[in-house]
PDB file of N, CA and C in Angstrom:
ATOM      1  N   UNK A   1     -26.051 -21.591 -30.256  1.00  0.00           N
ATOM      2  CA  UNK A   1     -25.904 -22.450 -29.108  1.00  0.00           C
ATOM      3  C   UNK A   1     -24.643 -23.285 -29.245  1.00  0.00           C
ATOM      4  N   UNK A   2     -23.941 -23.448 -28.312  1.00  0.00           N
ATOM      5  CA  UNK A   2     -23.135 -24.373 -28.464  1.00  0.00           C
ATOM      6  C   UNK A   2     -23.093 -25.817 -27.478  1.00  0.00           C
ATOM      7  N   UNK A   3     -23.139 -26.673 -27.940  1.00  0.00           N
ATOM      8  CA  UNK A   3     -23.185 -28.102 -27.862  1.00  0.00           C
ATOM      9  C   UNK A   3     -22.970 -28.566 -26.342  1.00  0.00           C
ATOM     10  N   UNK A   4     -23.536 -29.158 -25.832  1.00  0.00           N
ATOM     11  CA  UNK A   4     -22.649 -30.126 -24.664  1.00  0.00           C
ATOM     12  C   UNK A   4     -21.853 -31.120 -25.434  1.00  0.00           C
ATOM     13  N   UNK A   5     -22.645 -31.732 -26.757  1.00  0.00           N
ATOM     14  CA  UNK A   5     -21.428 -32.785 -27.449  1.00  0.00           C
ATOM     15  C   UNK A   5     -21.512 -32.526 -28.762  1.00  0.00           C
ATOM     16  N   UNK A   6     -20.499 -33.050 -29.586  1.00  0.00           N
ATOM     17  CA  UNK A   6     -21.100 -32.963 -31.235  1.00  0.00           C
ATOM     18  C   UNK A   6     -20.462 -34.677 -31.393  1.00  0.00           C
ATOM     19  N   UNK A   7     -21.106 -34.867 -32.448  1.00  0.00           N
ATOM     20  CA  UNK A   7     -21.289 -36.137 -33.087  1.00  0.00           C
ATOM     21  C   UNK A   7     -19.814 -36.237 -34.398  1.00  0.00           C
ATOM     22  N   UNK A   8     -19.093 -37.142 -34.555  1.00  0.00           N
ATOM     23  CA  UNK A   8     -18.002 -37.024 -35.783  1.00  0.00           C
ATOM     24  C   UNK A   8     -18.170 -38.608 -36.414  1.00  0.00           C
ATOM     25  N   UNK A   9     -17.746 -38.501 -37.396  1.00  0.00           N
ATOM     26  CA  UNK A   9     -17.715 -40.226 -37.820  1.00  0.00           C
ATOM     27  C   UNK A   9     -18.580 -41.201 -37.088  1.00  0.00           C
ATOM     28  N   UNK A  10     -19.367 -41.062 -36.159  1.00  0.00           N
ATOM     29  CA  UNK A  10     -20.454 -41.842 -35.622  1.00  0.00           C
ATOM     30  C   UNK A  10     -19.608 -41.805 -34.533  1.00  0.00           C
ATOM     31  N   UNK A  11     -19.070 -41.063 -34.080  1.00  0.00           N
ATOM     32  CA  UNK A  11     -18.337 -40.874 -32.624  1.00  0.00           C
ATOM     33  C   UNK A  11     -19.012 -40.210 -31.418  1.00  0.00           C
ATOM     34  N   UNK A  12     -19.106 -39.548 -30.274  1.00  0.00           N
ATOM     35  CA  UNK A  12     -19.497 -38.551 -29.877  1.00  0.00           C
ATOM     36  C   UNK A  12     -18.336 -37.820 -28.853  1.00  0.00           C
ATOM     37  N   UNK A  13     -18.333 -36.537 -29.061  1.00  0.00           N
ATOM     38  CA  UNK A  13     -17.607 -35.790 -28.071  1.00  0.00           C
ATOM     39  C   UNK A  13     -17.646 -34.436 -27.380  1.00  0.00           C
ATOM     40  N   UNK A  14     -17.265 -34.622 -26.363  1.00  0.00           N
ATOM     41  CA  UNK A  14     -17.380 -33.520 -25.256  1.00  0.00           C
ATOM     42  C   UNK A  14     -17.046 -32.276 -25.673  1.00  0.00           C
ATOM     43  N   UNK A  15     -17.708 -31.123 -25.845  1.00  0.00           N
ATOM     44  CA  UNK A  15     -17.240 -29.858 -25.976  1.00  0.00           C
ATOM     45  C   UNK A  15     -16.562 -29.190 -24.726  1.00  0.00           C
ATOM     46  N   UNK A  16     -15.710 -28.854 -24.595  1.00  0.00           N
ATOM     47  CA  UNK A  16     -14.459 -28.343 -23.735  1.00  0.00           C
ATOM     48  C   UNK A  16     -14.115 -27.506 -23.671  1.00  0.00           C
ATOM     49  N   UNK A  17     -13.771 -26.429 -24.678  1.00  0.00           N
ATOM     50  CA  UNK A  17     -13.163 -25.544 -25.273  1.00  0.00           C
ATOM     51  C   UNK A  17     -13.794 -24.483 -26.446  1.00  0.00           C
ATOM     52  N   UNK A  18     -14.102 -23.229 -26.523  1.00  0.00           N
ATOM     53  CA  UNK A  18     -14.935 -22.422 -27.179  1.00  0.00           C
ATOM     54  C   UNK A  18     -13.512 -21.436 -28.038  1.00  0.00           C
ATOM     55  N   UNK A  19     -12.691 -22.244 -28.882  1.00  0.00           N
ATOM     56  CA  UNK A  19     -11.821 -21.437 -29.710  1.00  0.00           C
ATOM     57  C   UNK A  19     -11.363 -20.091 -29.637  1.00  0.00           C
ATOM     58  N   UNK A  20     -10.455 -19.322 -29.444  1.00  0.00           N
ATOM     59  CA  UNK A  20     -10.257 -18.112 -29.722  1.00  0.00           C
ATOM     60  C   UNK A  20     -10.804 -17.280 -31.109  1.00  0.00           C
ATOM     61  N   UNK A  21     -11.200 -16.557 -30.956  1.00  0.00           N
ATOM     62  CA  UNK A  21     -11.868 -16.049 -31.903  1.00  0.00           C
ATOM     63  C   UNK A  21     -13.306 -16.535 -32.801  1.00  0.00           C
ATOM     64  N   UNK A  22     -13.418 -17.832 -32.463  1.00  0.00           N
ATOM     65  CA  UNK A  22     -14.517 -18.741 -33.602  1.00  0.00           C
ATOM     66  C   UNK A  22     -15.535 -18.561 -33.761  1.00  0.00           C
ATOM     67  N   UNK A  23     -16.200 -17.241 -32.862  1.00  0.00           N
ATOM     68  CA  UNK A  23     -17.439 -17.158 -33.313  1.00  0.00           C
ATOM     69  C   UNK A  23     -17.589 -15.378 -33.256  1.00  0.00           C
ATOM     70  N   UNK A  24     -16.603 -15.079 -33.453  1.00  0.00           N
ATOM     71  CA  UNK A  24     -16.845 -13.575 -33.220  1.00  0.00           C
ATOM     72  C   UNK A  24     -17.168 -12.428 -34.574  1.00  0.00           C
ATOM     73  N   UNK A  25     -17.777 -11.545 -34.033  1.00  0.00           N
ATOM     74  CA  UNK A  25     -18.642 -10.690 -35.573  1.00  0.00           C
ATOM     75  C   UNK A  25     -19.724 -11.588 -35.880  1.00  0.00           C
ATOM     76  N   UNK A  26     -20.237 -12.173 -35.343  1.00  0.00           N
ATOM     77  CA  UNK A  26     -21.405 -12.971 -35.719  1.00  0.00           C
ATOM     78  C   UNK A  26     -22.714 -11.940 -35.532  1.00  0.00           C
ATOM     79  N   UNK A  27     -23.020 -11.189 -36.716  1.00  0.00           N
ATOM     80  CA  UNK A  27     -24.236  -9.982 -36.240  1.00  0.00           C
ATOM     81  C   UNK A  27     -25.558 -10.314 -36.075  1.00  0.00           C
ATOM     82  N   UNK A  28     -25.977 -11.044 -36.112  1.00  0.00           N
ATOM     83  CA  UNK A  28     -27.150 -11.629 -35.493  1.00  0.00           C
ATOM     84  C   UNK A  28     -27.418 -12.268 -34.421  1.00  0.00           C
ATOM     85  N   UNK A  29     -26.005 -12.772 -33.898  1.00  0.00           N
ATOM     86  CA  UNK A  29     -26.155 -13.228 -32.096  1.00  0.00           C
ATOM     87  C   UNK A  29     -27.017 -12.395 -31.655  1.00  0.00           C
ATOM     88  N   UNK A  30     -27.936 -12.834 -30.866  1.00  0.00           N
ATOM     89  CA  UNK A  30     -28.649 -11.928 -29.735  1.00  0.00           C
ATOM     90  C   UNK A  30     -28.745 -12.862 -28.351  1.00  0.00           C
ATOM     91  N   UNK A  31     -28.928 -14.121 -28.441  1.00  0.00           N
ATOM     92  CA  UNK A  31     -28.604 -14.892 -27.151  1.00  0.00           C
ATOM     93  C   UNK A  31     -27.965 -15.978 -27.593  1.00  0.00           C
ATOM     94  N   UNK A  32     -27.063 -16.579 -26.396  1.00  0.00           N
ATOM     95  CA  UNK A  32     -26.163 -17.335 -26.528  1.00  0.00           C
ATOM     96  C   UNK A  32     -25.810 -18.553 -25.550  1.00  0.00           C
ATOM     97  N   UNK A  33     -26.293 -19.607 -26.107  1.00  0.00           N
ATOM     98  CA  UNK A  33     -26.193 -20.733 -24.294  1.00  0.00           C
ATOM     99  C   UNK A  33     -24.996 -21.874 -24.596  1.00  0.00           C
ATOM    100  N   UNK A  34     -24.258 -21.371 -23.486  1.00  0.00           N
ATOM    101  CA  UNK A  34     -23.025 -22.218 -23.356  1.00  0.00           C
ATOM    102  C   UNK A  34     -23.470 -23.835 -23.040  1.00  0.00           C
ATOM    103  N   UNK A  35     -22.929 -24.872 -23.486  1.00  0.00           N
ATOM    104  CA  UNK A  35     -23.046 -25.950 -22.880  1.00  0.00           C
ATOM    105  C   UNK A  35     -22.091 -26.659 -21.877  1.00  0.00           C
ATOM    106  N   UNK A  36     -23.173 -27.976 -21.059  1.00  0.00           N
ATOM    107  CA  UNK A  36     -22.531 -28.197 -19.798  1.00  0.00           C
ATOM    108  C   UNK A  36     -21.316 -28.795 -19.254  1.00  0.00           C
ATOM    109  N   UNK A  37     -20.730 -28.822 -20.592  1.00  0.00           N
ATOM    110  CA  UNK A  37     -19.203 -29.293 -20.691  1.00  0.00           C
ATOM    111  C   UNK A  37     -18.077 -28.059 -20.878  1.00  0.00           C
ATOM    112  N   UNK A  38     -18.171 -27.327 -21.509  1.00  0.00           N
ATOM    113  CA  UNK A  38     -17.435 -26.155 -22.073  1.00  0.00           C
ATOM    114  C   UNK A  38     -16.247 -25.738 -20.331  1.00  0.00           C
ATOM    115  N   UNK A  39     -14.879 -25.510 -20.802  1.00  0.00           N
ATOM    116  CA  UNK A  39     -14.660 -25.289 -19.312  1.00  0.00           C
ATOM    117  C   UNK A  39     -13.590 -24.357 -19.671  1.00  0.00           C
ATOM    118  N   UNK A  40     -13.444 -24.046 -21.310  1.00  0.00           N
ATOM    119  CA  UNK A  40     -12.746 -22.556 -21.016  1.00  0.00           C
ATOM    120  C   UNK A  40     -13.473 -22.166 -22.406  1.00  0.00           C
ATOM    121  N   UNK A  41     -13.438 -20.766 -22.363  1.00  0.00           N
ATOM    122  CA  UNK A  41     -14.023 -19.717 -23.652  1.00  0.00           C
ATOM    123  C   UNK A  41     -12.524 -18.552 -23.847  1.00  0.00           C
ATOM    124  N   UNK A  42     -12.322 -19.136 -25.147  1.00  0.00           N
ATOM    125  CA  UNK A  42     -11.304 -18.434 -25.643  1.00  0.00           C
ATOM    126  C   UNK A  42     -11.286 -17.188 -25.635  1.00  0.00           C
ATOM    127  N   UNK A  43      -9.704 -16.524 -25.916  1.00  0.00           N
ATOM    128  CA  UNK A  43      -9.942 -14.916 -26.269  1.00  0.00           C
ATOM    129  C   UNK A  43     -10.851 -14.710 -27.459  1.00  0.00           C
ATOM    130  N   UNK A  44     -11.198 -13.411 -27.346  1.00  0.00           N
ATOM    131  CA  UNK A  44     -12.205 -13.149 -28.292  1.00  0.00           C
ATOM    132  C   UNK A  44     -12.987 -13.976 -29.084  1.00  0.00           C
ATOM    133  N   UNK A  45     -13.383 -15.012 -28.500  1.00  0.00           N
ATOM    134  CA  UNK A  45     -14.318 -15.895 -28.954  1.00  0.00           C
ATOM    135  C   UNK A  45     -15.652 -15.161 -29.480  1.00  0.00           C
ATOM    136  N   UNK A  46     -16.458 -14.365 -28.733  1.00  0.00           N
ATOM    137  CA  UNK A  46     -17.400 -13.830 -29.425  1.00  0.00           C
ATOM    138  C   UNK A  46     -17.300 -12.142 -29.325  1.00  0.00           C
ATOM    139  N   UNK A  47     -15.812 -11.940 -29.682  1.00  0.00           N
ATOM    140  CA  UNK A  47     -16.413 -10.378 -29.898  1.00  0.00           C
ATOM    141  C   UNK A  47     -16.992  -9.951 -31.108  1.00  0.00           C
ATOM    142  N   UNK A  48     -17.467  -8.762 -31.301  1.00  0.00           N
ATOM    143  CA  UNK A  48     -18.135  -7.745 -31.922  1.00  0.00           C
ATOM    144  C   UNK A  48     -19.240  -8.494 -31.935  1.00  0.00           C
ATOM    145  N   UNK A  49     -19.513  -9.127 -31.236  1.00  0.00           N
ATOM    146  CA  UNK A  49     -21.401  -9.640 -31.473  1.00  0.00           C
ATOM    147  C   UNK A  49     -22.223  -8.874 -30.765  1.00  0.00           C
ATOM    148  N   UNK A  50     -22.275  -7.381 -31.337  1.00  0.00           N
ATOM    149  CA  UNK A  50     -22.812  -6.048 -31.030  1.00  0.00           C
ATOM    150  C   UNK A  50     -24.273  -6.393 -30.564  1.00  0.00           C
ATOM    151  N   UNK A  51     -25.409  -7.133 -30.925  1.00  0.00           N
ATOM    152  CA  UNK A  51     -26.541  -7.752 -30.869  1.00  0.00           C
ATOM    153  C   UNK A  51     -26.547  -8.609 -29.680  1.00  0.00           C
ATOM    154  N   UNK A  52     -25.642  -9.115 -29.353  1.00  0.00           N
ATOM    155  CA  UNK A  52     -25.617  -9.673 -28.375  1.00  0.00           C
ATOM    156  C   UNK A  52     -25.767  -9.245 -26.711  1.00  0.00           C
ATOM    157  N   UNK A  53     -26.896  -9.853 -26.174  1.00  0.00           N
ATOM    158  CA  UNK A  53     -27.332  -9.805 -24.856  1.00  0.00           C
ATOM    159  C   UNK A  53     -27.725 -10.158 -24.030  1.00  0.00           C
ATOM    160  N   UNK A  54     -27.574 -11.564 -23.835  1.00  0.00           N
ATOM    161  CA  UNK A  54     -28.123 -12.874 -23.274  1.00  0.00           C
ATOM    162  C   UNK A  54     -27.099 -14.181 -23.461  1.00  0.00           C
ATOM    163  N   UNK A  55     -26.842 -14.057 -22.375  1.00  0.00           N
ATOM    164  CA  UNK A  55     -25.967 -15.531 -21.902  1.00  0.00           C
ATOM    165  C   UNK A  55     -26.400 -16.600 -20.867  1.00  0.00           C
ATOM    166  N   UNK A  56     -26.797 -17.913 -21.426  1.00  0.00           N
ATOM    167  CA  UNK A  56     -26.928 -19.003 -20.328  1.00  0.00           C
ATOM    168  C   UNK A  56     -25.891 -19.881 -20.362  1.00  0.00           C
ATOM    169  N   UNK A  57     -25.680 -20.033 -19.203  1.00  0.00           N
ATOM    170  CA  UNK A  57     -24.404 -20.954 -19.137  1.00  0.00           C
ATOM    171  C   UNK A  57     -25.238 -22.490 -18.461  1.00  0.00           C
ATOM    172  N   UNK A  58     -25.220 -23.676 -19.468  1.00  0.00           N
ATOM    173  CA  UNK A  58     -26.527 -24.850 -18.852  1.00  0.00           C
ATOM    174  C   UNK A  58     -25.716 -25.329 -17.622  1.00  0.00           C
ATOM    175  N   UNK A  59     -24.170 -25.606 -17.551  1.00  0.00           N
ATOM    176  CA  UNK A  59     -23.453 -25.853 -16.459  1.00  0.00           C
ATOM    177  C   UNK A  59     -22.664 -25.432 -15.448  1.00  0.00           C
ATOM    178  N   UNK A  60     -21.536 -25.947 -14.789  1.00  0.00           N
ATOM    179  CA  UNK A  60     -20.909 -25.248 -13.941  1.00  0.00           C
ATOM    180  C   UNK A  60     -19.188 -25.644 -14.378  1.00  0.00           C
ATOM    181  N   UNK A  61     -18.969 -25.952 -15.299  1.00  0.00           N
ATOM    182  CA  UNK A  61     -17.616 -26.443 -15.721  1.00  0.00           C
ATOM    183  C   UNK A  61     -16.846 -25.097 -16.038  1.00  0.00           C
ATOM    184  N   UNK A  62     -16.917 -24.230 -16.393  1.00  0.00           N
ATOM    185  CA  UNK A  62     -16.384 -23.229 -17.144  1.00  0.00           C
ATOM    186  C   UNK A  62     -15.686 -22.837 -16.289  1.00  0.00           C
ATOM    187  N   UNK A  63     -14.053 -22.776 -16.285  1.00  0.00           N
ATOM    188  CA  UNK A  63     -13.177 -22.518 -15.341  1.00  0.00           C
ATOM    189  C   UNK A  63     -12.091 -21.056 -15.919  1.00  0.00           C
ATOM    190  N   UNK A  64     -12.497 -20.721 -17.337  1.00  0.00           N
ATOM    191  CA  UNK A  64     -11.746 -19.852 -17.779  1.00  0.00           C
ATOM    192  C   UNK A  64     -12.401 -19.027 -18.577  1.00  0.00           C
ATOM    193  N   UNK A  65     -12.553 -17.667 -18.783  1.00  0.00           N
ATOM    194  CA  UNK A  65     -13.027 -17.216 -20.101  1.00  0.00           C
ATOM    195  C   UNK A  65     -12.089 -15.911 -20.221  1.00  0.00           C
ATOM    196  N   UNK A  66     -11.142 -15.743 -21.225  1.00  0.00           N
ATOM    197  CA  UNK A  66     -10.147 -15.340 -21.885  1.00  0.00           C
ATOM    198  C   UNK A  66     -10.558 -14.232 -22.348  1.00  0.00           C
ATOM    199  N   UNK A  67      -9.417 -12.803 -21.862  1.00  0.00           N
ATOM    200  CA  UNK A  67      -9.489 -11.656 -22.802  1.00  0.00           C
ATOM    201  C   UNK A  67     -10.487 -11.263 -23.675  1.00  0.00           C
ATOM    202  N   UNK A  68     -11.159 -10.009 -23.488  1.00  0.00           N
ATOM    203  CA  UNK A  68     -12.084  -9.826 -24.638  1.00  0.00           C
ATOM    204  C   UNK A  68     -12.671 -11.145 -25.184  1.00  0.00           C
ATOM    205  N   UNK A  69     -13.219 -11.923 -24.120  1.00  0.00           N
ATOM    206  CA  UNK A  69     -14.727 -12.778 -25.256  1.00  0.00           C
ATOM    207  C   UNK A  69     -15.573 -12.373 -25.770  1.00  0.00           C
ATOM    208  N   UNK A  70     -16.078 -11.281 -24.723  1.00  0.00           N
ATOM    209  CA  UNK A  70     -17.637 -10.930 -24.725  1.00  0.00           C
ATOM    210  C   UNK A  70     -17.320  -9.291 -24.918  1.00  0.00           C
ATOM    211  N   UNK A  71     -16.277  -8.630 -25.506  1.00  0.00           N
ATOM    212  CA  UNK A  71     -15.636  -7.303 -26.037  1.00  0.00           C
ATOM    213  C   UNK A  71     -16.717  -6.746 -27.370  1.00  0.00           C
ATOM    214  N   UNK A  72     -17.655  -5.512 -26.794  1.00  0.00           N
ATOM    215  CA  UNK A  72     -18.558  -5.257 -28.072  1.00  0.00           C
ATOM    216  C   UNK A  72     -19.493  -5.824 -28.222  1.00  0.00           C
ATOM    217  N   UNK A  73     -20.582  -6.540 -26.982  1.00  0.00           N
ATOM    218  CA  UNK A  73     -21.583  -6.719 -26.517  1.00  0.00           C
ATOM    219  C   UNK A  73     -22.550  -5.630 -26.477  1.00  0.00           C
ATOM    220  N   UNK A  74     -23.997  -5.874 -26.569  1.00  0.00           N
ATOM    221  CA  UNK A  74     -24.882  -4.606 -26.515  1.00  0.00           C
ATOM    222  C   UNK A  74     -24.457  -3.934 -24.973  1.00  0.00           C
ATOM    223  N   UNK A  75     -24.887  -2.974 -24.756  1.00  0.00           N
ATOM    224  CA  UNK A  75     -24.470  -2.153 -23.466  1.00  0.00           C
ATOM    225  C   UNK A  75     -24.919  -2.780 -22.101  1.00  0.00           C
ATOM    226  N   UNK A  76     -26.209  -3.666 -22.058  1.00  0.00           N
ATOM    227  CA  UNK A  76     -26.043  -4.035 -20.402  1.00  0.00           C
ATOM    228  C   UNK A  76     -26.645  -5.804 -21.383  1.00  0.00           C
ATOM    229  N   UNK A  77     -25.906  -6.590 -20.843  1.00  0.00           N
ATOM    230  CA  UNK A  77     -26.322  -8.181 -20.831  1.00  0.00           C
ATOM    231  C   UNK A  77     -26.644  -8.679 -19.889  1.00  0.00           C
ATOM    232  N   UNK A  78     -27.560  -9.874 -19.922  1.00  0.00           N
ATOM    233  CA  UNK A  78     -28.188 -10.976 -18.841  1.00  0.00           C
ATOM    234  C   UNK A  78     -27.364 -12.013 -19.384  1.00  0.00           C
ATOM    235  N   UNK A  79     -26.715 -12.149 -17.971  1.00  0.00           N
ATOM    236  CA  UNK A  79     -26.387 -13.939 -17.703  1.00  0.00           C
ATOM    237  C   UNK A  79     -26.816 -14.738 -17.113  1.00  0.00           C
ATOM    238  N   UNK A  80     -27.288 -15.804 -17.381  1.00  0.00           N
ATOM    239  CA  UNK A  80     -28.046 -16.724 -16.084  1.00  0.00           C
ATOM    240  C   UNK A  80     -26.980 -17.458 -16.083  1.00  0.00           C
ATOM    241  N   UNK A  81     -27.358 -18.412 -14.826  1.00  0.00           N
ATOM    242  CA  UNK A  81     -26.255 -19.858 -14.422  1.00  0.00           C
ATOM    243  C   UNK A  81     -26.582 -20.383 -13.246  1.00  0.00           C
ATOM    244  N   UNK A  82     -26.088 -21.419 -12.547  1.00  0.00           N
ATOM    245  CA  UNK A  82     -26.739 -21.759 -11.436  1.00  0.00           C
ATOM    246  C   UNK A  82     -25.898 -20.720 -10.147  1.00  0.00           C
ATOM    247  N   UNK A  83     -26.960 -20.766  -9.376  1.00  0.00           N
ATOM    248  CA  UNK A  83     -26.687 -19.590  -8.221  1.00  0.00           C
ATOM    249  C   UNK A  83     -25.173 -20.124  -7.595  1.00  0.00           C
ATOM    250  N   UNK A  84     -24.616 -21.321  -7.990  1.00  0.00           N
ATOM    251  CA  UNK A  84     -23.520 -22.049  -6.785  1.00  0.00           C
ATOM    252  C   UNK A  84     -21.833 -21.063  -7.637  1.00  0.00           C
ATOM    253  N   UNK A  85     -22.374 -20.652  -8.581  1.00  0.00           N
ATOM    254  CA  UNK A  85     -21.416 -20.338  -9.579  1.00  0.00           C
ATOM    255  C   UNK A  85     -21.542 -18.751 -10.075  1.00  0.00           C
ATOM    256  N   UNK A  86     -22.478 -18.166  -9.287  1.00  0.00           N
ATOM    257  CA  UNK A  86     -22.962 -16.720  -9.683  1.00  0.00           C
ATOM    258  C   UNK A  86     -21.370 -15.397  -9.511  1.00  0.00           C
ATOM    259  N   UNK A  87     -21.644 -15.802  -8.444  1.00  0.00           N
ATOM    260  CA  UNK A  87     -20.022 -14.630  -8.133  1.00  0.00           C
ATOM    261  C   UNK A  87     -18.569 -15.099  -9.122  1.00  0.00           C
ATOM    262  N   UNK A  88     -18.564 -16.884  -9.106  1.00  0.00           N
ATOM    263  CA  UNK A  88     -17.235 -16.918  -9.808  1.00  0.00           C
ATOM    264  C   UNK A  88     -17.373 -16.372 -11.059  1.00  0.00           C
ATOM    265  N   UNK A  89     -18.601 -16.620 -12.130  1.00  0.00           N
ATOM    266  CA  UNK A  89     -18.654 -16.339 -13.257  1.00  0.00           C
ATOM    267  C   UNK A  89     -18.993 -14.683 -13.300  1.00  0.00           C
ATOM    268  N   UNK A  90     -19.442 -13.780 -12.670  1.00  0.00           N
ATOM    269  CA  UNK A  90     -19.358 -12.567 -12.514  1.00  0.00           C
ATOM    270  C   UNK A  90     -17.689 -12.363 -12.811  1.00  0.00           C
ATOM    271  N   UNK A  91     -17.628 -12.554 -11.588  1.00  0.00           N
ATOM    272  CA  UNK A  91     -15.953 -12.077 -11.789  1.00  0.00           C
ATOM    273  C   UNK A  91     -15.149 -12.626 -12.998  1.00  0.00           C
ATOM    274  N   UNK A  92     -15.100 -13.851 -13.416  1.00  0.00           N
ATOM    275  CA  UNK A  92     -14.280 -14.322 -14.924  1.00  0.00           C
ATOM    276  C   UNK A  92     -14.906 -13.343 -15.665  1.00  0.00           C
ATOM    277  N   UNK A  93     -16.450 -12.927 -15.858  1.00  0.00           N
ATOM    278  CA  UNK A  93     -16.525 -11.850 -17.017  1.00  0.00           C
ATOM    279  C   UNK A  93     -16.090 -11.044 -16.876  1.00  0.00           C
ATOM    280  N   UNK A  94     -16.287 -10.077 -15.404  1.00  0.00           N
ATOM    281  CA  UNK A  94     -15.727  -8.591 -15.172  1.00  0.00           C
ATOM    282  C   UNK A  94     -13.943  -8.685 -15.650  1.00  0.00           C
ATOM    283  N   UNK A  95     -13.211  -9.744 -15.390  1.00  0.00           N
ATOM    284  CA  UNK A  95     -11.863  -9.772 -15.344  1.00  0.00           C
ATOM    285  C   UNK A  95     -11.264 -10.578 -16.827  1.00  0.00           C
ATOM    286  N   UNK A  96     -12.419 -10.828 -17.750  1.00  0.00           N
ATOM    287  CA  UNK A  96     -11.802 -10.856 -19.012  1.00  0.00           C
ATOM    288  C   UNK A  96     -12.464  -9.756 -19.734  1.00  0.00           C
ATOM    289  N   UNK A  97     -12.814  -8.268 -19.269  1.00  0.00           N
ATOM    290  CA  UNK A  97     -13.003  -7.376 -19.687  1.00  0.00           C
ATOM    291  C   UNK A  97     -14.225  -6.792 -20.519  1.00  0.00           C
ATOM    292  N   UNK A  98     -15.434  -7.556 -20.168  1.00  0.00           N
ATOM    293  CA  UNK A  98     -16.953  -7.254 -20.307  1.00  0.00           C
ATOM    294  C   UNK A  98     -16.942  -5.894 -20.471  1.00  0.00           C
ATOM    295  N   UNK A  99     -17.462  -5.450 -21.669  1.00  0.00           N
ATOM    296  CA  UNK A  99     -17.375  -3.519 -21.513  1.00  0.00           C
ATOM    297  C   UNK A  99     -18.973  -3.399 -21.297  1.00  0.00           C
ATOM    298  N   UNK A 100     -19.428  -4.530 -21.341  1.00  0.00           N
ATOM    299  CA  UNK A 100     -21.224  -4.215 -20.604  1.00  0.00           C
ATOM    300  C   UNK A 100     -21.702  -4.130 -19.040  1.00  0.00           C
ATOM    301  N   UNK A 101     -23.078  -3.341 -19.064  1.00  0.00           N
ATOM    302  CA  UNK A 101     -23.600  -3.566 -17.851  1.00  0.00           C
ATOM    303  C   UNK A 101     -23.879  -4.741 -17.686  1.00  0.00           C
ATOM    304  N   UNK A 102     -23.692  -5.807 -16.786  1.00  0.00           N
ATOM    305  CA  UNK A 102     -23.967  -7.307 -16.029  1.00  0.00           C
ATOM    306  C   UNK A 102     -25.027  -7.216 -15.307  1.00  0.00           C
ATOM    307  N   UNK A 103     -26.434  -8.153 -15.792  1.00  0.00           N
ATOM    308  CA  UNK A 103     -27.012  -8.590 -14.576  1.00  0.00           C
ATOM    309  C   UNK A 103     -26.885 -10.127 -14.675  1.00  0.00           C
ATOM    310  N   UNK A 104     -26.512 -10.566 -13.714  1.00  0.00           N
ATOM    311  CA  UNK A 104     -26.532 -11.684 -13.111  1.00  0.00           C
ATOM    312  C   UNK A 104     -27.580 -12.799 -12.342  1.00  0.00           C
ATOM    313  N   UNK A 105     -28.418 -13.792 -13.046  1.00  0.00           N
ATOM    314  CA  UNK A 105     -29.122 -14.482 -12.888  1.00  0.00           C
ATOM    315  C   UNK A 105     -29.228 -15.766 -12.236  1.00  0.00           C
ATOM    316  N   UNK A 106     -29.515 -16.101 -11.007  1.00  0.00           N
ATOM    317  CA  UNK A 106     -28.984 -17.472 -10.394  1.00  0.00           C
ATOM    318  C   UNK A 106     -30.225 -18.222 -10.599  1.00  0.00           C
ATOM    319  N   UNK A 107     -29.881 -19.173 -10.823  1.00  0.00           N
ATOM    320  CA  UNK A 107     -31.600 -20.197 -11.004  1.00  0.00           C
ATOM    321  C   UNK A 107     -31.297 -21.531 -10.325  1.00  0.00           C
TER     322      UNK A 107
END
């Protein structure tokens, strides 16, 4: 899972940004929930997470997701997200190169 915030020195802060590459080859991913801050997902942030097949996204911030993130996903994945955001986030996956079948979940 990744964070809406993480905690530092008794600080707290906004997660924004999902690193290029930082979580990828992770072989035990099987689901994965974005938090409601996150507003871009790096290149290949989670490829080869072959196990992987389930994406919730808790918000609607995510304005970017970069080249091969989701590159080497099991063959068809579920994404949920809220229905106001269903088509944009379809398309950011189809167009950073999802090699899976997509179903798409509006709640």
């Amino acid at each position: 899972m990744i964070q809406d915030t993480v905690k530092i020195n008794g600080k707290k802060y906004k997660v924004t940004l999902i690193a290029s590459g930082s979580c990828s080859n992770m072989k035990k991913l099987t689901k994965l929930t974005i938090g409601k801050n996150v507003k871009t997902i790096g290149k290949e942030a989670f490829k080869s997470c072959k196990k992987g097949k389930e994406i919730l996204f808790k918000g609607t911030a995510v304005k970017s997701i970069e080249i091969s993130a989701f590159l080497g996903w099991a063959k068809k994945i579920t994404v949920q997200c809220k229905k106001s955001v269903l088509k944009k986030y379809r398309r950011m996956l189809e167009d950073s190169g999802v090699s899976s079948k997509i179903t798409m979940v509006g709640k």
